[in-house]
PDB file of N, CA and C in Angstrom:
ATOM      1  N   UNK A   1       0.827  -1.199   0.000  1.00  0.00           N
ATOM      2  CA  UNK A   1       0.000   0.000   0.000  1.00  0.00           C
ATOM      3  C   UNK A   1       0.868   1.258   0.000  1.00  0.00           C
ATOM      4  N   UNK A   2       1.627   1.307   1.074  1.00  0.00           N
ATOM      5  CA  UNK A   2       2.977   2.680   1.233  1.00  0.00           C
ATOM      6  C   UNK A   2       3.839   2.420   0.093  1.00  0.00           C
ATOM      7  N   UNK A   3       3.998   3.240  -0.835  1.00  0.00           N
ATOM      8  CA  UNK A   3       4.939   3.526  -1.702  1.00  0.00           C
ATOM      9  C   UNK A   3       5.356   4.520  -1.558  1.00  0.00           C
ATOM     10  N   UNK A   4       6.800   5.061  -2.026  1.00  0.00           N
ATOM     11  CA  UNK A   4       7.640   6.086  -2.047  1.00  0.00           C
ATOM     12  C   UNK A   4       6.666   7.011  -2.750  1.00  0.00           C
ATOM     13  N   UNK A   5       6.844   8.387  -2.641  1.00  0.00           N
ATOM     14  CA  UNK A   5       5.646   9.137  -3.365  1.00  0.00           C
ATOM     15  C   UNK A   5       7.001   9.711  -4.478  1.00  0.00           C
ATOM     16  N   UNK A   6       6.665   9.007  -6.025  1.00  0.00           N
ATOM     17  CA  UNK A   6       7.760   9.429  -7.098  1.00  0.00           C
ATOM     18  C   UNK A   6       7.220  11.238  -7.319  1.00  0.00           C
ATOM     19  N   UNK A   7       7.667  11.642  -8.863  1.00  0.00           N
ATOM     20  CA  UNK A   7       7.177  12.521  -9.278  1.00  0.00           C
ATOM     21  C   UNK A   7       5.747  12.284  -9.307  1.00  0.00           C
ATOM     22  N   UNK A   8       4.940  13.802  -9.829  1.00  0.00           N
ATOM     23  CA  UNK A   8       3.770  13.358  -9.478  1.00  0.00           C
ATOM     24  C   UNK A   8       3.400  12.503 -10.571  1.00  0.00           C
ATOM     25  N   UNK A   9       1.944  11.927 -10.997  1.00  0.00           N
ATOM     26  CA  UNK A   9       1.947  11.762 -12.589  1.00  0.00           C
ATOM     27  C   UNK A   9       0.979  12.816 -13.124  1.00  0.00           C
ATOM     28  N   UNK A  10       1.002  13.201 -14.369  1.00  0.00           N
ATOM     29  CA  UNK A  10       0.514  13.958 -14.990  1.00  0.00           C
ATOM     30  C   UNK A  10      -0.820  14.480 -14.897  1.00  0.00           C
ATOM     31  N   UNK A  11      -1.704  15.207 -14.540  1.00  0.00           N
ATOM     32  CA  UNK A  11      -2.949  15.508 -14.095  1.00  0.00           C
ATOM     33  C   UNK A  11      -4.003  14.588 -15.606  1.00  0.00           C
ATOM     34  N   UNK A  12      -3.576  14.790 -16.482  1.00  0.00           N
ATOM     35  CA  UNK A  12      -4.369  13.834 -17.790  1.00  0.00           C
ATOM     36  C   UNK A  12      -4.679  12.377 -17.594  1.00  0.00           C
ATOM     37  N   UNK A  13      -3.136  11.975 -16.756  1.00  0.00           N
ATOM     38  CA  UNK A  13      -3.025  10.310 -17.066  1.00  0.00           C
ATOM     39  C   UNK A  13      -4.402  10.234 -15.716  1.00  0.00           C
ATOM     40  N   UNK A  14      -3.597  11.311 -14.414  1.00  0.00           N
ATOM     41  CA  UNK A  14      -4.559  10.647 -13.374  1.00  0.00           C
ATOM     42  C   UNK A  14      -6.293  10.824 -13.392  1.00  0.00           C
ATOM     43  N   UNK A  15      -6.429  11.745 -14.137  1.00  0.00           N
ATOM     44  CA  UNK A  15      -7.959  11.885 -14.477  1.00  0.00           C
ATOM     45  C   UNK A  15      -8.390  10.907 -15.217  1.00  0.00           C
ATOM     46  N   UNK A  16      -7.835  10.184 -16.334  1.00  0.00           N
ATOM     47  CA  UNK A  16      -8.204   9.048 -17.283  1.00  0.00           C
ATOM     48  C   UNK A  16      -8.265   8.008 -16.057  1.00  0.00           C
ATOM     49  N   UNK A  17      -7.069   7.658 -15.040  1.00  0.00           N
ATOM     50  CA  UNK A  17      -7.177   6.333 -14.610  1.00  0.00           C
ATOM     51  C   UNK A  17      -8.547   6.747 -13.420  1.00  0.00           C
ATOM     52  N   UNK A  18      -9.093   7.948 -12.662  1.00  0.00           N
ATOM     53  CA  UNK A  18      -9.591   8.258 -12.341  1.00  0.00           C
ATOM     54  C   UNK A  18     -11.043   7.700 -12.833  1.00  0.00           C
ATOM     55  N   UNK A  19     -11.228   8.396 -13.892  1.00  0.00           N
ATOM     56  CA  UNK A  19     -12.695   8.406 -14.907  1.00  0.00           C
ATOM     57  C   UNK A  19     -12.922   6.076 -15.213  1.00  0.00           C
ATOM     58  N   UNK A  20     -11.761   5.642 -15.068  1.00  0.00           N
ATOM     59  CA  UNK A  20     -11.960   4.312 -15.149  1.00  0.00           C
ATOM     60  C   UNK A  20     -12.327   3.769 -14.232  1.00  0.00           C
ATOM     61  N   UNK A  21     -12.106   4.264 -12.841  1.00  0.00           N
ATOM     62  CA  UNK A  21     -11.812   3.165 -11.824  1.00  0.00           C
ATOM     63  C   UNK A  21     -13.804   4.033 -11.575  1.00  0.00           C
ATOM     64  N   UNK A  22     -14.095   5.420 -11.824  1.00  0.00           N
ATOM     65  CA  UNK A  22     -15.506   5.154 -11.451  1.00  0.00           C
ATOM     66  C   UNK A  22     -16.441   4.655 -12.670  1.00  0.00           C
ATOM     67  N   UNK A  23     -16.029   4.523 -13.702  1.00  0.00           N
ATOM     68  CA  UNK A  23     -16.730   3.503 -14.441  1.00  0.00           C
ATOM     69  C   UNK A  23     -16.980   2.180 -14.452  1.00  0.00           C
ATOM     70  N   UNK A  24     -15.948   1.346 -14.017  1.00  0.00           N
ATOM     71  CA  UNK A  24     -15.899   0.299 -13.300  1.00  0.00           C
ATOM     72  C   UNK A  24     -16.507   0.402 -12.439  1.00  0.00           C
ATOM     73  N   UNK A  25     -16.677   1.433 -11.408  1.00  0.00           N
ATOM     74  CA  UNK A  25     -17.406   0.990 -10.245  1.00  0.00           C
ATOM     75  C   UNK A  25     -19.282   0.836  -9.898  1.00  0.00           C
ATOM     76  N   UNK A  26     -19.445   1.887 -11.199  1.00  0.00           N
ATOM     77  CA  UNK A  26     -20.372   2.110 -11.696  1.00  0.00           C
ATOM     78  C   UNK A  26     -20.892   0.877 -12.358  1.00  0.00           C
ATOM     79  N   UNK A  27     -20.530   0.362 -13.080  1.00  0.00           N
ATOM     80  CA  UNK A  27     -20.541  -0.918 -13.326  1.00  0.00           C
ATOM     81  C   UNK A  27     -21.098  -2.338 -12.662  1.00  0.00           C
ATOM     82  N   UNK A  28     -19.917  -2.433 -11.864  1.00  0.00           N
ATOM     83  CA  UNK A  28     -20.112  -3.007 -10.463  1.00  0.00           C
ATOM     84  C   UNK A  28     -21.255  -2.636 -10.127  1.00  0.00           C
ATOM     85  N   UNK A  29     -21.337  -1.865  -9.546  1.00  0.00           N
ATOM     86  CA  UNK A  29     -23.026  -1.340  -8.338  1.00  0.00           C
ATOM     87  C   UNK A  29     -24.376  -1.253  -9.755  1.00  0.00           C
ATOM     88  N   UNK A  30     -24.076  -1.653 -10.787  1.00  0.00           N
ATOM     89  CA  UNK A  30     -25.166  -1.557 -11.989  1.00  0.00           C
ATOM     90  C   UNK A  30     -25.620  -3.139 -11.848  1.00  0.00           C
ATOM     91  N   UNK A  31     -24.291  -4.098 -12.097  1.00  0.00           N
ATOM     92  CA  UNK A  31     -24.264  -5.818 -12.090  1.00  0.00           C
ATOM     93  C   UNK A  31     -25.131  -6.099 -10.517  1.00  0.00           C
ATOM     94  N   UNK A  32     -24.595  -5.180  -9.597  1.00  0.00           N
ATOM     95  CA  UNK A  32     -24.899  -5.525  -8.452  1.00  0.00           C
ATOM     96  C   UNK A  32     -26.985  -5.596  -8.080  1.00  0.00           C
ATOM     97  N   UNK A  33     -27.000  -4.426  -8.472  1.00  0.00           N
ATOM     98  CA  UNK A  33     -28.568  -4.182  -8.391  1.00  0.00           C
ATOM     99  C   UNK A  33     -29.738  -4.841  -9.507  1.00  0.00           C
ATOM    100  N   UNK A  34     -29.033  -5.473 -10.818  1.00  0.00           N
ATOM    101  CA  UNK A  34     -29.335  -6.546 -11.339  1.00  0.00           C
ATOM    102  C   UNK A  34     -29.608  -8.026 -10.846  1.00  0.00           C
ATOM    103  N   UNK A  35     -28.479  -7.880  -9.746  1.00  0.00           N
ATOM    104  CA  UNK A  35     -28.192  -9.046  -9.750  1.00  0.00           C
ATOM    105  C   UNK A  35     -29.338  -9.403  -8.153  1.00  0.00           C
ATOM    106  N   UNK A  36     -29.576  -8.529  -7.622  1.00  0.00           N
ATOM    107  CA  UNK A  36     -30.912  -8.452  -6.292  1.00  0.00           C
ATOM    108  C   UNK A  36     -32.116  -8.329  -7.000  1.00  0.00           C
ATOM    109  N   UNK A  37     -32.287  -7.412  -8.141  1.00  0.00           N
ATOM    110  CA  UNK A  37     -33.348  -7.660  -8.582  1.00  0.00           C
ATOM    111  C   UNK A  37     -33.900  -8.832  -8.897  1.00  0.00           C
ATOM    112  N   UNK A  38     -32.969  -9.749  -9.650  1.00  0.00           N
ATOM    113  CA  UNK A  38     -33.024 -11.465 -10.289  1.00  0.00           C
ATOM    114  C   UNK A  38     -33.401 -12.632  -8.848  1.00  0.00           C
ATOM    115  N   UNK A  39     -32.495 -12.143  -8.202  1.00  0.00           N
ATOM    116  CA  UNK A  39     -32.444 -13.199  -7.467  1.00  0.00           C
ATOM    117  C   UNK A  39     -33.925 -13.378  -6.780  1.00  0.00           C
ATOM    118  N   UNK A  40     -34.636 -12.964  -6.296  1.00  0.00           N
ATOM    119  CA  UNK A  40     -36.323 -13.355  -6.317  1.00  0.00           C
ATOM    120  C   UNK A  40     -37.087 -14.411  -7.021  1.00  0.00           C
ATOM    121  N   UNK A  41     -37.033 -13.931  -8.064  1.00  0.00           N
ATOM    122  CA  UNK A  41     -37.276 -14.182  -9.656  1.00  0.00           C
ATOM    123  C   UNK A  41     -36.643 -15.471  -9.884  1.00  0.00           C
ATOM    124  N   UNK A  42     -35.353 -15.463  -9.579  1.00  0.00           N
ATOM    125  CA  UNK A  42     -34.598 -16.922 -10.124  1.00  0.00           C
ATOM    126  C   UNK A  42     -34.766 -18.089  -8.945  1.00  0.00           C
ATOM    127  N   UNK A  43     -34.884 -17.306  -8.115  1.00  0.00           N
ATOM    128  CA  UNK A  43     -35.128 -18.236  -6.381  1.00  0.00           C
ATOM    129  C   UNK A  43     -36.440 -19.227  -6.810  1.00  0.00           C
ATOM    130  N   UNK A  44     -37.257 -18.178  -6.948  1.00  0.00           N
ATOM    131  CA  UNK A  44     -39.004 -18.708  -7.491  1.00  0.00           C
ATOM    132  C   UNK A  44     -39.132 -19.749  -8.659  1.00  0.00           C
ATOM    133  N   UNK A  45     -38.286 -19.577  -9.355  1.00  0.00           N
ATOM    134  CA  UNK A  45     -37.966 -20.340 -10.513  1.00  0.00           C
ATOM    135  C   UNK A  45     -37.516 -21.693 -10.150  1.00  0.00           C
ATOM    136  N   UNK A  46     -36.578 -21.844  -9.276  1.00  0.00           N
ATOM    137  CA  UNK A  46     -35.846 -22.667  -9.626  1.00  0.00           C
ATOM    138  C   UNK A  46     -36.668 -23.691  -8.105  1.00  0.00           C
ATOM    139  N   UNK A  47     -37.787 -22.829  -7.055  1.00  0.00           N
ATOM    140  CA  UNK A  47     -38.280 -23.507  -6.534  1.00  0.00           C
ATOM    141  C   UNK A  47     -39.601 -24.321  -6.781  1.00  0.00           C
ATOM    142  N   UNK A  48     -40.161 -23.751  -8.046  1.00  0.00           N
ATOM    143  CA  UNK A  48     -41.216 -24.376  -8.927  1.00  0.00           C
ATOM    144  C   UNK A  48     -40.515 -25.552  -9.536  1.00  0.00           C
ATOM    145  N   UNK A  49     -39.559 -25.474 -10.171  1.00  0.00           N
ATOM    146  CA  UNK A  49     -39.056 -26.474 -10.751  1.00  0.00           C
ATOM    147  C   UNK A  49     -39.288 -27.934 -10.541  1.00  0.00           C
TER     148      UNK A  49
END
């Protein structure tokens, strides 16, 4: 986790890796609330079966 703090990096690069890590996360919490919605649905399903 502690790393030496180098130069800084470039305000461009860190906004790009920035803009990824909340798209990804966004992502994530998108799969996530899919995935509560289903589970009802697939529970019911698979207890009719």
């Amino acid at each position: 986790m502690f790393r030496l703090q180098q130069s800084q990096p470039d305000p461009a690069e860190e906004q790009k890796r920035v803009a990824a890590e909340v798209r990804n996360n966004f992502i994530m919490f998108g799969a996530l609330c899919i995935a509560i919605r289903l589970a009802p649905i697939v529970l019911q399903h698979l207890k009719n079966a």
